[in-house]
Protein backbone atom coordinates (compact mmCIF):
# COMPACT_ATOMS: atom_id res chain seq x y z
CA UNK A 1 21.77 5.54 -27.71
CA UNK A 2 18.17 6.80 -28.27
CA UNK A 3 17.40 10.11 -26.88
CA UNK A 4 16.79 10.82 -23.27
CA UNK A 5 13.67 9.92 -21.85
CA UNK A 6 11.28 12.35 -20.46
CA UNK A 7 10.60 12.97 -16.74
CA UNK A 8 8.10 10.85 -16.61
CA UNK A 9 9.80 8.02 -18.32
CA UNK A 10 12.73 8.07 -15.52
CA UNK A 11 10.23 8.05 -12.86
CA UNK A 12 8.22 5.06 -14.26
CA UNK A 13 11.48 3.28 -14.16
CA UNK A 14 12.89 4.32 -11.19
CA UNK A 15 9.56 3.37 -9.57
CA UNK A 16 9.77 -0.25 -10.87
CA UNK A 17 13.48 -0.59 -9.94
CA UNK A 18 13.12 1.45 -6.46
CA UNK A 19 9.74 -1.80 -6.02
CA UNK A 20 11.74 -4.28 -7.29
CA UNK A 21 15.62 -3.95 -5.94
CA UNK A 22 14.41 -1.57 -3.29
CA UNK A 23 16.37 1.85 -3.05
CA UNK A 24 19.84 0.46 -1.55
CA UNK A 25 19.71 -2.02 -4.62
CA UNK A 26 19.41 0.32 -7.49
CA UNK A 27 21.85 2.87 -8.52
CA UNK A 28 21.41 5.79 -10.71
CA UNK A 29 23.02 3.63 -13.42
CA UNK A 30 20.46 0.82 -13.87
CA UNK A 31 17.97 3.82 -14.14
CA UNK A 32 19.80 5.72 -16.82
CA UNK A 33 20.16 1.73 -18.66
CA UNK A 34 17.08 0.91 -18.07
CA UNK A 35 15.54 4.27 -19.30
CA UNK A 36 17.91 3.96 -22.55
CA UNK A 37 19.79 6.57 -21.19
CA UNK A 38 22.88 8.18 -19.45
CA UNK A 39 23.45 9.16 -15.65
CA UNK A 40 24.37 13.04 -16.55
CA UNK A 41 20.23 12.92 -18.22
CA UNK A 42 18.76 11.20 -15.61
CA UNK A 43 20.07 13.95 -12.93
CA UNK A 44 19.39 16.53 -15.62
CA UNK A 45 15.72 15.36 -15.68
CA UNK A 46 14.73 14.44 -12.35
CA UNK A 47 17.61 14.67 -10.22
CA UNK A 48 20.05 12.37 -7.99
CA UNK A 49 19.05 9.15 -6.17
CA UNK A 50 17.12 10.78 -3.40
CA UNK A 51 15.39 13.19 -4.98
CA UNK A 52 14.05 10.23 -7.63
CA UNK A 53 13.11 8.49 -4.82
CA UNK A 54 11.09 11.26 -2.81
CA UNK A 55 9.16 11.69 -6.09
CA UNK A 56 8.48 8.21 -6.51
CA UNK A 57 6.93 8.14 -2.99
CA UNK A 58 5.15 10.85 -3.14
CA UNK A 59 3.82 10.20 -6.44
CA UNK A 60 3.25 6.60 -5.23
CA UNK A 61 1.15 8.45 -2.19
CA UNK A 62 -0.46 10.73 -4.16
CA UNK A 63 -1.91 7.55 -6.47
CA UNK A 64 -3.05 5.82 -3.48
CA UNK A 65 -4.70 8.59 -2.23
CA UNK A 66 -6.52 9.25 -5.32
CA UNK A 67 -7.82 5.83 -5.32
CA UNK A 68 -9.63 6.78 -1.77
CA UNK A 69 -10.61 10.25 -2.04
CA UNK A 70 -14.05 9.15 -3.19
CA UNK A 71 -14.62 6.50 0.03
CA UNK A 72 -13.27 9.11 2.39
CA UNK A 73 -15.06 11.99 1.11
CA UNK A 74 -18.39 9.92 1.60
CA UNK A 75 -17.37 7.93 4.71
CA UNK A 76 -19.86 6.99 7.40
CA UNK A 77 -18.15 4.81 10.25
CA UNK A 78 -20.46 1.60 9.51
CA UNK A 79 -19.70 -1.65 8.91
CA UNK A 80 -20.85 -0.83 5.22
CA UNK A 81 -18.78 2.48 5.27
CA UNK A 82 -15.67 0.30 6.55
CA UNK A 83 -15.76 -2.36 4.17
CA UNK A 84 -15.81 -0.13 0.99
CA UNK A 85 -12.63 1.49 2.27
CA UNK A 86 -11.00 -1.39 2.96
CA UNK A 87 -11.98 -3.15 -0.52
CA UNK A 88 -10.74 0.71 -2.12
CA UNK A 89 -7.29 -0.20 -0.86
CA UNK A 90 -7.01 -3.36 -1.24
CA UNK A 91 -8.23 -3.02 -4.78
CA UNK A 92 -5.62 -0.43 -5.69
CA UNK A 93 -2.79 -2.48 -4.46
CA UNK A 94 -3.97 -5.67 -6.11
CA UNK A 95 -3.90 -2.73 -9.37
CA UNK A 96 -0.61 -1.26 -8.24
CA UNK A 97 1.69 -4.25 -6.97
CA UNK A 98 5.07 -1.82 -7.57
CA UNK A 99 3.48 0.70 -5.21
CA UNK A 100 2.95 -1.84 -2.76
CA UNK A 101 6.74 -2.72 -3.40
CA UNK A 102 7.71 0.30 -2.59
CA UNK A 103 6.26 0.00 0.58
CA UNK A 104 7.16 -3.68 1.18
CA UNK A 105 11.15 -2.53 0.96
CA UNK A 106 10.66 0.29 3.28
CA UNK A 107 9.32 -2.02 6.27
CA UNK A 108 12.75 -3.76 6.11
CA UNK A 109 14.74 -1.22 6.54
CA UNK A 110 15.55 0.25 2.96
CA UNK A 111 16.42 4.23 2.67
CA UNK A 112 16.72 4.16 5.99
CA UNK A 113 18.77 7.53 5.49
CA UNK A 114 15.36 9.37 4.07
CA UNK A 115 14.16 8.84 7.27
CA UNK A 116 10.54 11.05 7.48
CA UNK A 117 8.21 9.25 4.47
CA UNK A 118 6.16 8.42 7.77
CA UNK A 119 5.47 11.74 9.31
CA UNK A 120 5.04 12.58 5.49
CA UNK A 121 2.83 10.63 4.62
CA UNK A 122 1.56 7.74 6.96
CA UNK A 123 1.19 9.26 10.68
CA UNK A 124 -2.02 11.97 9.17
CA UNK A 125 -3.13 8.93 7.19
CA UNK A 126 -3.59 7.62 10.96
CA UNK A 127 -3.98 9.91 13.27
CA UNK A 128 -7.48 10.70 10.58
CA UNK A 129 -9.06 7.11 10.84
CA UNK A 130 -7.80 7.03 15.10
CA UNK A 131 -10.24 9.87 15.15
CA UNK A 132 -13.43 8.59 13.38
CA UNK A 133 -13.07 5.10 15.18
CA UNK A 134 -11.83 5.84 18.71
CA UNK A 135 -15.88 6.09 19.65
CA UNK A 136 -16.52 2.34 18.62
CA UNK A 137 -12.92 0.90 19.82
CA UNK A 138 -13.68 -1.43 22.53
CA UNK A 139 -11.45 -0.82 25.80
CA UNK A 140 -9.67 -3.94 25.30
CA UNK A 141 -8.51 -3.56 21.11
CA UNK A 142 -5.27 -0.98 21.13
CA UNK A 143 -6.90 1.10 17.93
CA UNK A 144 -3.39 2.01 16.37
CA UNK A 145 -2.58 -1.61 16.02
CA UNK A 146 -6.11 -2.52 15.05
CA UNK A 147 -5.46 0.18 12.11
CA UNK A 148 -2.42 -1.17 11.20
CA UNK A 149 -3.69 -4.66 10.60
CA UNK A 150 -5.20 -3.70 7.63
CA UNK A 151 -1.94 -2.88 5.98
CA UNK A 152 0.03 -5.89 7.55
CA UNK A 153 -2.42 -8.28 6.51
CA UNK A 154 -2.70 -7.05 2.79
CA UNK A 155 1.04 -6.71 2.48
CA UNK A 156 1.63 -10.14 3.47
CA UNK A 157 -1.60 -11.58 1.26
CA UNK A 158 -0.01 -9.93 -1.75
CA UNK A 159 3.56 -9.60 -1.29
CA UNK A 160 3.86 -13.55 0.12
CA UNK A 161 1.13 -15.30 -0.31
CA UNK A 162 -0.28 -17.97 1.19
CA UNK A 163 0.90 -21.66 1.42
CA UNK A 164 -2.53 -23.58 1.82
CA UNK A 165 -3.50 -26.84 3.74
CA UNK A 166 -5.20 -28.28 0.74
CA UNK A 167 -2.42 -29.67 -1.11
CA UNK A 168 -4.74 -28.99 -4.21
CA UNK A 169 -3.93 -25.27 -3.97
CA UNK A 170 -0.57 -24.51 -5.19
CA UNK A 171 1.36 -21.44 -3.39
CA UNK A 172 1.63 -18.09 -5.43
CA UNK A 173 4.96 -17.37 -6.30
CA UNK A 174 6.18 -13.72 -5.99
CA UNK A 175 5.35 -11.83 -8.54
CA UNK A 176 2.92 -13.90 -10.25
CA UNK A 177 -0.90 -13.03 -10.62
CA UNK A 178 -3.79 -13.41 -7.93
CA UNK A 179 -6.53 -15.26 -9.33
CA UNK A 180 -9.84 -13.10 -8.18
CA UNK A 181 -11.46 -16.17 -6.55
CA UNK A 182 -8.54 -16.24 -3.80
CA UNK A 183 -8.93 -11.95 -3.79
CA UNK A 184 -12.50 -12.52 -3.08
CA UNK A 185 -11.93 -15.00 -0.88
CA UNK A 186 -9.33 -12.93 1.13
CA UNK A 187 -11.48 -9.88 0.72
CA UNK A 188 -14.42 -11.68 3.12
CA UNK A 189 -11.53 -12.27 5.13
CA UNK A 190 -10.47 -9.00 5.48
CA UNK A 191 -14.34 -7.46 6.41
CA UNK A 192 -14.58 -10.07 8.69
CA UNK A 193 -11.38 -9.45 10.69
CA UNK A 194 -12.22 -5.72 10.82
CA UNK A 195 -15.98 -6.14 11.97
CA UNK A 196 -14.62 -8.63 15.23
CA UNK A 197 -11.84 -6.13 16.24
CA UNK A 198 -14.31 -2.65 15.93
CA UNK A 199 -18.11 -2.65 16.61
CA UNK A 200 -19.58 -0.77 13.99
CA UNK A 201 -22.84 1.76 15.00
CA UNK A 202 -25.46 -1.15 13.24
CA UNK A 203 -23.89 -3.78 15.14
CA UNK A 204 -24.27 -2.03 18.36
CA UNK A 205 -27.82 -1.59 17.29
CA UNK A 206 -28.79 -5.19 16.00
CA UNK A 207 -27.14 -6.38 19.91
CA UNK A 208 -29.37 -3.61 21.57
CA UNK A 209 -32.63 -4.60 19.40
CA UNK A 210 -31.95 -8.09 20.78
């Protein structure tokens, strides 16, 4: 057997496995394979099942917020402020598809016994963009829900695909690559969607000039 792997090296597979099988379907086992390894390293290196998997969330947050820090640092609440945080993270999960794996799992149910990855690291996530939009919500749009599209929709354009009309247009398969004319396309989607559920400060504007 070759020698252990580094820290990092278990977490890079653990991360693929943990996007992949999902936590309930990967043991510390197919790690320590996987890695070219043995168990007794891989808990010598970066701990037991649930530890691995806290690190690979939080690195897998800590990525993700990376990938925004620049849009949120600079954010206006405009349709032009909007759209270049919503093509930010849908451009680092088009990058990042085991992230959004990761995440993908989680939604049905897996490590359901680590049980506060939310309040870690999703409910600030929201209760921060509830705040800069709850001026331009209109009364009727529930703003939580409206947030949460944004993640829905993405998940289900990369993780599933989408089966088209035009019998021309095959379906994606998991796992295989996007082409960038249907992430363009779906990006124009996605700006679109947002601008009809939240009046941006220009739109309220151009309707007041009129």
């Amino acid at each position: 057997m070759d020698a252990p792997p580094d820290r990092d090296r278990i977490i890079e597979v653990a991360t693929r496995l943990f996007a992949a099988l999902g936590f309930d379907g990967t043991t510390l086992q197919l790690i320590a394979d996987t890695a070219g390894t043995d168990v007794a390293s891989v808990r010598q290196a970066a701990g037991g099942m649930t530890d691995l998997y806290r690190t690979v969330m939080r690195q897998a947050y800590e990525a993700e917020q990376a990938a925004l820090e620049e849009v949120l640092v600079t954010f206006t609440p405009t349709r032009e402020g909007v759209n270049r945080l919503l093509d930010a993270y849908l451009d680092f999960y088009v990058a990042h598809p085991d992230l959004l794996g990761l995440w993908l799992h989680r939604r049905t149910g897996d490590a359901a016994d680590v049980d506060d990855l939310e309040d870690r690291y999703v409910r600030s996530r929201l209760s921060g963009l509830v705040e800069i939009f709850q001026e331009f919500a209109p009364g009727d749009v529930n703003l939580e829900l409206a947030i949460w599209t944004v993640p829905w929709v993405i998940s289900g354009f990369l993780g599933h695909g989408v089966v088209h009309s035009d019998p021309g247009r095959s379906p994606r398969r998991l796992g295989e690559t996007i082409p960038a004319d249907d992430v363009e396309e779906f990006r124009i989607y996605l700006h679109t969607l947002m601008a009809r559920m939240l009046p941006f400060p220009q739109e309220v504007e151009e309707r007041s000039m009129s």
